[in-house]
N, C-alpha and C. Protein backbone atom coordinates (compact mmCIF):
# COMPACT_ATOMS: atom_id res chain seq x y z
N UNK A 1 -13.07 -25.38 15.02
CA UNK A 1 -12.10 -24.63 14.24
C UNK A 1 -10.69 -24.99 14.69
N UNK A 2 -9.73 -24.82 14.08
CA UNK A 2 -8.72 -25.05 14.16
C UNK A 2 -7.74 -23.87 14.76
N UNK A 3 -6.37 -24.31 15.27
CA UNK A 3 -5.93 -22.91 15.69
C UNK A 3 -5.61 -21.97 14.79
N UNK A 4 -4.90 -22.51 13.87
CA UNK A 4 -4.59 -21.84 12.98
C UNK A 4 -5.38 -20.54 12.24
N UNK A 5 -7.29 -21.25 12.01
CA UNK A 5 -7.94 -20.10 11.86
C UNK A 5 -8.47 -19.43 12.79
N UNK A 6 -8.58 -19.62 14.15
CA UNK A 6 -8.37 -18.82 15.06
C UNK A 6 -7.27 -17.76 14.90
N UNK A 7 -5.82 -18.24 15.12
CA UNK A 7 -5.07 -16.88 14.87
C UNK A 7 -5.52 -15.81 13.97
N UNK A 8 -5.43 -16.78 12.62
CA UNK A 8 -5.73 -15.89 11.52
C UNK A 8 -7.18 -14.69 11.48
N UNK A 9 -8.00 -15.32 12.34
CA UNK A 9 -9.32 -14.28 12.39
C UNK A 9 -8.79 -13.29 13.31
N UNK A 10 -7.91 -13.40 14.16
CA UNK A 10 -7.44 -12.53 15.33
C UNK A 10 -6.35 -11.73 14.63
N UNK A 11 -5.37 -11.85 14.16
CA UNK A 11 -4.84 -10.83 12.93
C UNK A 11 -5.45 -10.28 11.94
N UNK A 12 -6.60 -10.77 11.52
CA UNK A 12 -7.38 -9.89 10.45
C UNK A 12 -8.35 -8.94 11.35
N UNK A 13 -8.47 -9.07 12.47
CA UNK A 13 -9.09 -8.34 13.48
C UNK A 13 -8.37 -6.98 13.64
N UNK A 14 -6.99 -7.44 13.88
CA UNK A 14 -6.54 -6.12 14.53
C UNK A 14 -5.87 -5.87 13.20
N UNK A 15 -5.81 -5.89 11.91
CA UNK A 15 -5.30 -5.63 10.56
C UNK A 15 -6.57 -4.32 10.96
N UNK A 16 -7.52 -4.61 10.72
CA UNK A 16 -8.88 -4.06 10.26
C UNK A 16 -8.86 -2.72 11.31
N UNK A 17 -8.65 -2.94 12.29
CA UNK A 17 -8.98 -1.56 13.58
C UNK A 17 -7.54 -0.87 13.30
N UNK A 18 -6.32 -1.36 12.88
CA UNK A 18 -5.42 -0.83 12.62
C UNK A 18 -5.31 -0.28 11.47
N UNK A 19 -5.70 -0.64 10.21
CA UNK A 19 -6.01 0.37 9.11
C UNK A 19 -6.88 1.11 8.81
N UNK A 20 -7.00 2.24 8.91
CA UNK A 20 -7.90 3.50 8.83
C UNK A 20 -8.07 4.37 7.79
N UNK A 21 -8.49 4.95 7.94
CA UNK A 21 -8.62 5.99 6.66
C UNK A 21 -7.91 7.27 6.46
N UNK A 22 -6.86 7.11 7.81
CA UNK A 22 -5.59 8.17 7.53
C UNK A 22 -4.56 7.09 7.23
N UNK A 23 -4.89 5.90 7.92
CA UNK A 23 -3.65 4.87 7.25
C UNK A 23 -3.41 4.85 5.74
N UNK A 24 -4.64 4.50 5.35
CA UNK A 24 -4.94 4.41 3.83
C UNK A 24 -4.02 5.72 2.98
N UNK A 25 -5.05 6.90 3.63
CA UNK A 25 -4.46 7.93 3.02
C UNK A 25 -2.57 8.02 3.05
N UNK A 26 -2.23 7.70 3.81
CA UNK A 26 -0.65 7.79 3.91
C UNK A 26 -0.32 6.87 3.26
N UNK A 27 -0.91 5.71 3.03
CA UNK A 27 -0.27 5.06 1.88
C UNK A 27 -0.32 5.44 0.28
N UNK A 28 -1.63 6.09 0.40
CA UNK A 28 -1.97 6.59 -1.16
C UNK A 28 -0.88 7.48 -1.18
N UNK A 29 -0.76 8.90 -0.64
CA UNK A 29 0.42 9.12 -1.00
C UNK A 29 1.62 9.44 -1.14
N UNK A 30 2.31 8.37 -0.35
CA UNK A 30 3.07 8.18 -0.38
C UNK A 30 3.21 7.28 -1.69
N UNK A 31 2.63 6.20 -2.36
CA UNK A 31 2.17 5.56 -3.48
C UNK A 31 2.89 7.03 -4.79
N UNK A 32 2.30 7.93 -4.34
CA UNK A 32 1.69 8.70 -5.26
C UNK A 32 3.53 9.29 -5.50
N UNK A 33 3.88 9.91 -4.37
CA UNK A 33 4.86 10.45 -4.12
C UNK A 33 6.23 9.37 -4.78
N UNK A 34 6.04 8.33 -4.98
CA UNK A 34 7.07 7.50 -5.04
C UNK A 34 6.61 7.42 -6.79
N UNK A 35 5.51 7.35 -7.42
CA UNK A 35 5.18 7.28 -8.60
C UNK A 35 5.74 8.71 -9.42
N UNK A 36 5.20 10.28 -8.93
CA UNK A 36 5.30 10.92 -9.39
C UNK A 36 7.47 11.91 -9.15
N UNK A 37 7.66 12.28 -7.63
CA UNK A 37 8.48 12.87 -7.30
C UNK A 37 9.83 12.09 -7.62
N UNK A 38 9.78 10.99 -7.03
CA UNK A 38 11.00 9.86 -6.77
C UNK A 38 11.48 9.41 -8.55
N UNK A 39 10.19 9.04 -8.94
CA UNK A 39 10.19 7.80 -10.36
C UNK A 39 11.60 9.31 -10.92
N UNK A 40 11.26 10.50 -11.13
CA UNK A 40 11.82 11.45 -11.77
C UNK A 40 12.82 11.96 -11.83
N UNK A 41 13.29 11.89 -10.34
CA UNK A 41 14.32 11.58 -9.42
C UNK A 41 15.32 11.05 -10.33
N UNK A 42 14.92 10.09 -10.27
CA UNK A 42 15.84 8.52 -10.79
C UNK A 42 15.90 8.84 -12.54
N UNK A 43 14.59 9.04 -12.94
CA UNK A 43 15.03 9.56 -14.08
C UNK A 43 16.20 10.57 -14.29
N UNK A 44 16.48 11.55 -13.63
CA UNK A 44 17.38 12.91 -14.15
C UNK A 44 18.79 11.96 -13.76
N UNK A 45 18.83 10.90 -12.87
CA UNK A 45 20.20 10.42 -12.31
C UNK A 45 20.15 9.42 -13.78
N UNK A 46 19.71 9.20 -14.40
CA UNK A 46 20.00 8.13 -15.20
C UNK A 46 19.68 6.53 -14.87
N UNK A 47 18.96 6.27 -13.82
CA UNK A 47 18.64 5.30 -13.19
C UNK A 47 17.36 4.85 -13.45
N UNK A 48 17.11 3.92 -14.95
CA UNK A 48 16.44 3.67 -15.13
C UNK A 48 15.31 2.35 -15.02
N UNK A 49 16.22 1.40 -14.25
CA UNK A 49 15.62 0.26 -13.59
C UNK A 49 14.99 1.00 -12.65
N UNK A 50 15.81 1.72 -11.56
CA UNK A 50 15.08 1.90 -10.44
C UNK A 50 13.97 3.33 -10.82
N UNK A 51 13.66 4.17 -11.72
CA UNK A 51 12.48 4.65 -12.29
C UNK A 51 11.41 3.60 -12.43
N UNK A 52 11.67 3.19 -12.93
CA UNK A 52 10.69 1.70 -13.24
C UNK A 52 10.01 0.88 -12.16
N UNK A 53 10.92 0.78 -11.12
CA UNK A 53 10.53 0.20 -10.14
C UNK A 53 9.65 1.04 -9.36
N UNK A 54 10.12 2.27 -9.11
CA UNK A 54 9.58 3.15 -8.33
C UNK A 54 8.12 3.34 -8.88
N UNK A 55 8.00 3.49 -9.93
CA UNK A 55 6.81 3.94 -10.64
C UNK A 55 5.77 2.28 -10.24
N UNK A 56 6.10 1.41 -10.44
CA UNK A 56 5.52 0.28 -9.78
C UNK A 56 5.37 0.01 -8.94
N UNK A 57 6.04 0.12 -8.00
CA UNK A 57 5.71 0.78 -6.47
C UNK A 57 4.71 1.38 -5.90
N UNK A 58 5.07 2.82 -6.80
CA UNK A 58 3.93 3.28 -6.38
C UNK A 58 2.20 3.17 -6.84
N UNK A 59 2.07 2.70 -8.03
CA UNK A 59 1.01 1.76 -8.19
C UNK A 59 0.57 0.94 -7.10
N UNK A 60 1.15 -0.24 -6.85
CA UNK A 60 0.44 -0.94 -5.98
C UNK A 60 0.62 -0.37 -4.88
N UNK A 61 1.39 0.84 -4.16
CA UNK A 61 0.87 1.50 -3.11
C UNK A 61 -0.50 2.05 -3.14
N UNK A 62 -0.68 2.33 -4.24
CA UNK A 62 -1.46 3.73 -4.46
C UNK A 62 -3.51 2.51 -4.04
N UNK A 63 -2.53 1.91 -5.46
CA UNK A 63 -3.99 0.95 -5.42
C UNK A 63 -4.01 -0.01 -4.35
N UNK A 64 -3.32 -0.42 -3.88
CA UNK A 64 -3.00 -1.65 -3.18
C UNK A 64 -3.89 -1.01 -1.73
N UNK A 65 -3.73 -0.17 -1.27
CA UNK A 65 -4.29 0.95 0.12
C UNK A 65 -5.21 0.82 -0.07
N UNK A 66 -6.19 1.47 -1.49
CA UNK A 66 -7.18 2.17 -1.71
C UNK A 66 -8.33 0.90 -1.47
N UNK A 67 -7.69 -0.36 -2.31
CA UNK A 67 -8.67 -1.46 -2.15
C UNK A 67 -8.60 -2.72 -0.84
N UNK A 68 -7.40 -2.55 -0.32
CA UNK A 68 -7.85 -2.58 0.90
C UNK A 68 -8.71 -2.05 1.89
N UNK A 69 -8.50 -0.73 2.21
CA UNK A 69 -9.77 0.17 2.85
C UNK A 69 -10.93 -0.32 2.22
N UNK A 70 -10.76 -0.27 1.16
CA UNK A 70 -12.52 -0.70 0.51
C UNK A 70 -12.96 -1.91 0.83
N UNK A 71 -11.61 -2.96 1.28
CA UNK A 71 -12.28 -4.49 1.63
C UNK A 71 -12.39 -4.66 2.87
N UNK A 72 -11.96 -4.05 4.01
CA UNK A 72 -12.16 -3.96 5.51
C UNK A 72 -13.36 -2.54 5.71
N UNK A 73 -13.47 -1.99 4.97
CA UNK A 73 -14.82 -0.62 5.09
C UNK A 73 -16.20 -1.62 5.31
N UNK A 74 -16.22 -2.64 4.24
CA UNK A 74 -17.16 -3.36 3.27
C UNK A 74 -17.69 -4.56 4.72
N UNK A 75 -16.32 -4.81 5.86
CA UNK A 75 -16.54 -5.90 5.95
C UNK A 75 -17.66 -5.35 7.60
């Protein structure tokens, strides 16, 4: 093997013991929090790029967590 995938198995190592299922959860929502509280936020200011963004944000927080945990749970 090479070093390179050496490192790389050794960061996906400690990725894996370092994300948990309160990690997860704090990302969901916070995901959630940035989709629902914030996006609205920005709406009442008139700030409608950054509504937009926020709301996308929190999508791939939301999901982005959820299916991670599910791909280091799995492994």
């Amino acid at each position: 093997m090479t070093v390179l995938s050496e490192i790389l198995k050794i960061i996906a190592g400690d990725f894996k013991e370092a994300f948990t299922l309160f990690t997860a959860i704090v990302f969901m929502v916070t995901g959630i929090f940035m989709f629902l509280v914030e996006a609205r936020s920005m709406e009442q200011k008139n700030l409608k790029a950054e509504r937009l963004l926020l709301r996308i944000l929190g999508v791939i927080y939301t999901i982005g967590s959820l299916l991670t945990y599910i791909i280091f749970i799995s492994r």
